[in-house]
C-alpha atoms as a PDB file:
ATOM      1  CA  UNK A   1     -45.903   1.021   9.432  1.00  0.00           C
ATOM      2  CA  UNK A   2     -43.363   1.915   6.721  1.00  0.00           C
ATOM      3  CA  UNK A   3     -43.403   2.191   2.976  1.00  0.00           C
ATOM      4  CA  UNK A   4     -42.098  -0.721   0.909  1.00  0.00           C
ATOM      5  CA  UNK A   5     -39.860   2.295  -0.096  1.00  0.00           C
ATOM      6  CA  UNK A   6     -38.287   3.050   3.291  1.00  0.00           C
ATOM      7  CA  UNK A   7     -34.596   2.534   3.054  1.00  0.00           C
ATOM      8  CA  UNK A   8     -33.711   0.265   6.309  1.00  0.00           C
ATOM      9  CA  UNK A   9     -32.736   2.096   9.467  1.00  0.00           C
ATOM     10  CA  UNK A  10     -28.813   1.224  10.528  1.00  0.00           C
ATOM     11  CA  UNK A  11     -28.381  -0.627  13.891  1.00  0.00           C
ATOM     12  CA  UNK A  12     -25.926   2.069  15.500  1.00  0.00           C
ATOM     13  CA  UNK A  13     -23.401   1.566  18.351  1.00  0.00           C
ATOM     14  CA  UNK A  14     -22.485   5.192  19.738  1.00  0.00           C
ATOM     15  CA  UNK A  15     -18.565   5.250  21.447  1.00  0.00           C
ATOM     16  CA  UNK A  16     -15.630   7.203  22.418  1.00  0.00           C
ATOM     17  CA  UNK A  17     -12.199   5.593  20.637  1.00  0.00           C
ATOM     18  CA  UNK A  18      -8.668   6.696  21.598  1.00  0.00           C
ATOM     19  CA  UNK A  19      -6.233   7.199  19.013  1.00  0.00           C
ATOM     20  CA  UNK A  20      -2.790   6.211  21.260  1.00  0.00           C
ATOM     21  CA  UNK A  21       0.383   5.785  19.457  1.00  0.00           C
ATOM     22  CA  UNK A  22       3.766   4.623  21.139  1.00  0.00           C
ATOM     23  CA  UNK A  23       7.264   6.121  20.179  1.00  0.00           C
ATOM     24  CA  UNK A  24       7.617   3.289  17.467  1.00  0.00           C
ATOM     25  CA  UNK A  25       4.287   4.669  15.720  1.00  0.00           C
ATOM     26  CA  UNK A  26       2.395   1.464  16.986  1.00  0.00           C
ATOM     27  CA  UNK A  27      -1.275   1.866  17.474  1.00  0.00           C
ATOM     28  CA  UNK A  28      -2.368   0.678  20.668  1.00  0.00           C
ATOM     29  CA  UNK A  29      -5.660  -1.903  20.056  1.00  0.00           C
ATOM     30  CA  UNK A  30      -7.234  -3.478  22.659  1.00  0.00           C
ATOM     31  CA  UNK A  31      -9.123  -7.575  22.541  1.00  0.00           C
ATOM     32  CA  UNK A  32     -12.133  -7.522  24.724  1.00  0.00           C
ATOM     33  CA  UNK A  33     -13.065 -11.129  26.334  1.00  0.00           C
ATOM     34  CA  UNK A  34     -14.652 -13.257  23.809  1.00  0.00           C
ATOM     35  CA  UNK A  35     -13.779 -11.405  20.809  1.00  0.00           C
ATOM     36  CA  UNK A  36     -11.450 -12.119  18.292  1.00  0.00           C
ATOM     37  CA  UNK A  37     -10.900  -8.605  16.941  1.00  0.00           C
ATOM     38  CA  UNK A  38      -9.150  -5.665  18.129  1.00  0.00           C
ATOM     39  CA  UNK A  39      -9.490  -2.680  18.028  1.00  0.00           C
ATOM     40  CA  UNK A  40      -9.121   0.962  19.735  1.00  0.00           C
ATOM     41  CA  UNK A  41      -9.415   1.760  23.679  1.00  0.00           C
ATOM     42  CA  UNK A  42     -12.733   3.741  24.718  1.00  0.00           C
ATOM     43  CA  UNK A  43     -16.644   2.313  24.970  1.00  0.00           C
ATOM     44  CA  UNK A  44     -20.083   3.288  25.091  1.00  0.00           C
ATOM     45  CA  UNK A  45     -21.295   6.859  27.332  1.00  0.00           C
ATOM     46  CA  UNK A  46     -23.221   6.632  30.463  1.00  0.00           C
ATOM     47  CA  UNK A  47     -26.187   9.204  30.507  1.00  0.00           C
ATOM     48  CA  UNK A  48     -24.628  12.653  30.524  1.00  0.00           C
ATOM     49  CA  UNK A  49     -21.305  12.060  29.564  1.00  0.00           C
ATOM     50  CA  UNK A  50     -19.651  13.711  27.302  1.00  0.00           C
ATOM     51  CA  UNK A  51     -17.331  11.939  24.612  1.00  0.00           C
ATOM     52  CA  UNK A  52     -14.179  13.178  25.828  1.00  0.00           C
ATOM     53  CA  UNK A  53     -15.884  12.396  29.849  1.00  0.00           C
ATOM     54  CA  UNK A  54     -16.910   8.186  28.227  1.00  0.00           C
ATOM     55  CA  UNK A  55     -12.983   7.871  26.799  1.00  0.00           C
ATOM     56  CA  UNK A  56     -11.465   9.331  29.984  1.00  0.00           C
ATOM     57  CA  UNK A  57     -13.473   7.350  32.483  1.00  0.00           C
ATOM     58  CA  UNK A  58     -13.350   3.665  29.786  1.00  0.00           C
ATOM     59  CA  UNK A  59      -9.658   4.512  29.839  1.00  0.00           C
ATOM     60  CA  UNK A  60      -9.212   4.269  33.434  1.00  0.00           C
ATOM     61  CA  UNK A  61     -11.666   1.246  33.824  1.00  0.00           C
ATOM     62  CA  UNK A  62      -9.839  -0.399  31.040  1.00  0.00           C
ATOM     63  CA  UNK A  63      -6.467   0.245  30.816  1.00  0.00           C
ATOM     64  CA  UNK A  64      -5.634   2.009  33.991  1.00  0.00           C
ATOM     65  CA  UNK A  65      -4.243   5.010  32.240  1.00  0.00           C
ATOM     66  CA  UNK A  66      -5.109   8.753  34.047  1.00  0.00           C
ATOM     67  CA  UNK A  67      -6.030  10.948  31.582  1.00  0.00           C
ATOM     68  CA  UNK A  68      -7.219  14.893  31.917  1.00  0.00           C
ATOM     69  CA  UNK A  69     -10.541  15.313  29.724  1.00  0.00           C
ATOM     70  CA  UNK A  70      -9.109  18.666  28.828  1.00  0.00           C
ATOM     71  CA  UNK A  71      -6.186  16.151  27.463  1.00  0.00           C
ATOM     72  CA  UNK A  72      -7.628  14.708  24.326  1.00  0.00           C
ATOM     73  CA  UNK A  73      -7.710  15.936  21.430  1.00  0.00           C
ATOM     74  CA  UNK A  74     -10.643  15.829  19.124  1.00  0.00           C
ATOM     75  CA  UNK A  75     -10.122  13.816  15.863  1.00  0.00           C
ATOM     76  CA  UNK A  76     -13.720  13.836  14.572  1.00  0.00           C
ATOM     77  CA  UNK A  77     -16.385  11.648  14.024  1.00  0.00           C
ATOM     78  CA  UNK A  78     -15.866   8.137  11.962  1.00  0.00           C
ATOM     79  CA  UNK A  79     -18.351   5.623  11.079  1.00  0.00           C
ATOM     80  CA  UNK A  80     -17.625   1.402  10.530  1.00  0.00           C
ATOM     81  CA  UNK A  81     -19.070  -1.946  10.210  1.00  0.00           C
ATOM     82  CA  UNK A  82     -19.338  -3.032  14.004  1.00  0.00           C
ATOM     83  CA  UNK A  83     -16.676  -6.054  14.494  1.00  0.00           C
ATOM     84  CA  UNK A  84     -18.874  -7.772  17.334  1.00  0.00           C
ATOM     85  CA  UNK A  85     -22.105  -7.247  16.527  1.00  0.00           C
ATOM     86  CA  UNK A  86     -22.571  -7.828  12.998  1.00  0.00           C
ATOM     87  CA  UNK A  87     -25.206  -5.592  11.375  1.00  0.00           C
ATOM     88  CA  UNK A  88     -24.443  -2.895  13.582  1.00  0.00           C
ATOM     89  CA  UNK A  89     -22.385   0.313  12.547  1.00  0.00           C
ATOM     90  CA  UNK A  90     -19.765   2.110  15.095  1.00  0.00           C
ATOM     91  CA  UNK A  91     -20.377   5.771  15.001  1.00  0.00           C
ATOM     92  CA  UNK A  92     -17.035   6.898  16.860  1.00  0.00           C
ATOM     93  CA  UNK A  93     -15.899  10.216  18.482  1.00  0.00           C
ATOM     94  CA  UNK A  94     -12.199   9.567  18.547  1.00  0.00           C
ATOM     95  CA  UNK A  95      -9.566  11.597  20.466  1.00  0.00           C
ATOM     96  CA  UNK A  96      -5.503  11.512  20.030  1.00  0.00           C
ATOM     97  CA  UNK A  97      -4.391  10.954  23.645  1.00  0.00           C
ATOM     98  CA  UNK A  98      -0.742  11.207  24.659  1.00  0.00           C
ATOM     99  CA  UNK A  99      -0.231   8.777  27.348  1.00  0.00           C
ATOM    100  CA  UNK A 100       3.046   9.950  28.304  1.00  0.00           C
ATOM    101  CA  UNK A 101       5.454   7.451  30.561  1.00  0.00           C
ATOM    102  CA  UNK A 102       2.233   5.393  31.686  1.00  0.00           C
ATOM    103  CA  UNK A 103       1.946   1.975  30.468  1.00  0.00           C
ATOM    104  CA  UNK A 104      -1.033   0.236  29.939  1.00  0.00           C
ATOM    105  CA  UNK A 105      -2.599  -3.030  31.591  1.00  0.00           C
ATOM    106  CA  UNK A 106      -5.514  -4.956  30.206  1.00  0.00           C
ATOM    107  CA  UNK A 107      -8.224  -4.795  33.261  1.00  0.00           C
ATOM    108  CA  UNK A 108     -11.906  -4.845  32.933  1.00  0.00           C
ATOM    109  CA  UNK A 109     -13.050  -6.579  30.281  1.00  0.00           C
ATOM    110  CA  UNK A 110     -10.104  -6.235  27.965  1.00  0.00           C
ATOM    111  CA  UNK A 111      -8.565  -9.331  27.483  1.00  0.00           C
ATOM    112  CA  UNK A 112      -5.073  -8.432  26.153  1.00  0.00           C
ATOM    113  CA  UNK A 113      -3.444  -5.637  24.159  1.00  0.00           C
ATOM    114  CA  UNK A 114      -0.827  -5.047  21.722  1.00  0.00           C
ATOM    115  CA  UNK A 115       0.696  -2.197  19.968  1.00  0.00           C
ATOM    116  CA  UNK A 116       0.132  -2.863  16.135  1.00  0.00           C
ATOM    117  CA  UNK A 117       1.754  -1.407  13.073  1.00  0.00           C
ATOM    118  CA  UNK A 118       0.696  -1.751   9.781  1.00  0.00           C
ATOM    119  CA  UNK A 119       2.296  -4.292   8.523  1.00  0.00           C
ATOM    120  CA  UNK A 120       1.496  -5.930  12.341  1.00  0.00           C
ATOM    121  CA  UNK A 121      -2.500  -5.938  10.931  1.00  0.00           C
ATOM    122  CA  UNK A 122      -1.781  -8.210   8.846  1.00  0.00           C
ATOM    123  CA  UNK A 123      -1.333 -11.273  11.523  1.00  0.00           C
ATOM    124  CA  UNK A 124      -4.399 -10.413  13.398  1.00  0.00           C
ATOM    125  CA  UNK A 125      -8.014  -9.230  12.989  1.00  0.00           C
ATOM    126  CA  UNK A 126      -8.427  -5.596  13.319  1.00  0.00           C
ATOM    127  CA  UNK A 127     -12.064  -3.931  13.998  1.00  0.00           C
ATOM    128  CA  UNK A 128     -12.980  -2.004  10.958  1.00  0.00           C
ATOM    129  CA  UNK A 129     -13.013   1.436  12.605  1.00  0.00           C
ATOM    130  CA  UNK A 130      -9.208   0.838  13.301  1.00  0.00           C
ATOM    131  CA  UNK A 131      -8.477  -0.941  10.223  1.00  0.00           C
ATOM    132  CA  UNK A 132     -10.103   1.855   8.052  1.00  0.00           C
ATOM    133  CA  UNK A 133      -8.778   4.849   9.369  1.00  0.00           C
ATOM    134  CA  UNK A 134      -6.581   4.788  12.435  1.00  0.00           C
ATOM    135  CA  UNK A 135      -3.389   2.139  10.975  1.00  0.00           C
ATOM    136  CA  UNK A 136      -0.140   3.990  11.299  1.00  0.00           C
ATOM    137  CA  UNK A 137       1.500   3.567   7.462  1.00  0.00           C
END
C-alpha cells in the first residue's frame, strides 16, 4: 500500500532511437502500422542487449540498413510523452548513425517513411521524442 502522499509512478517505455540525417539535413522518421505518428528508427531491447546491440539489430529488421554497433554514436539519454501509448513516457538511448549510400525500405512493421525537415513537421504528426529534440532547424 502507498501513502496518499506517493507521487504516481510513470508508465515507462525503454528504446534505442537513431538519429539519421540525409545530405538535405532531413531527419529520417519512420510510421509504424496503425499509428498515425512518426517518429525515429530503433525499438524496444531483447534481454541482454545492449542499446547500441537493440538499434543495430531494429535497424536491420526495420529498415534493412547494415549497421556496425561500433558505428553509432552515442547522443545521450532523452525522455518524452509516448505517442502510442498515451500515459506512457519514452526513455530513449539515441545514437547518430551515418547510413552512408544505403537507402532505406519500410519492412517489418514500419508502415512508410519519410525524410522530414522542420518546416516538413508541420504537415504531419511527429512523436514527441522527435518533435522535442531531434528536428533539424
Amino acid at each position: 500500500m502507498t501513502s496518499p502522499d506517493a507521487a504516481p509512478v510513470t508508465a515507462r517505455i525503454r528504446v534505442s532511437a537513431a538519429v539519421i540525417v540525409d545530405a538535405d539535413g532531413r531527419l529520417l522518421l519512420v510510421r509504424k502500422a496503425g499509428t498515425t505518428a512518426f517518429m525515429q528508427p530503433g525499438g524496444k531491447p531483447e534481454p541482454g542487449e545492449t542499446p547500441a546491440e537493440t538499434l543495430v539489430r531494429e535497424l536491420t529488421e526495420e529498415l534493412g540498413l547494415e549497421v556496425a554497433a561500433s558505428a553509432v554514436e552515442p547522443l545521450g539519454e532523452f525522455r518524452a510523452s509516448a505517442a502510442n501509448e498515451p500515459g506512457f513516457v519514452v526513455e530513449a538511448d539515441v545514437f547518430r548513425v551515418d547510413i552512408g549510400g544505403q537507402t532505406p525500405v519500410a519492412s517489418a512493421e514500419i508502415a512508410e517513411l519519410r525524410w522530414v525537415s522542420r518546416s516538413d513537421a508541420a504537415t504531419v504528426e511527429v512523436a514527441p521524442l522527435a518533435a522535442e529534440y531531434f528536428l533539424p532547424d
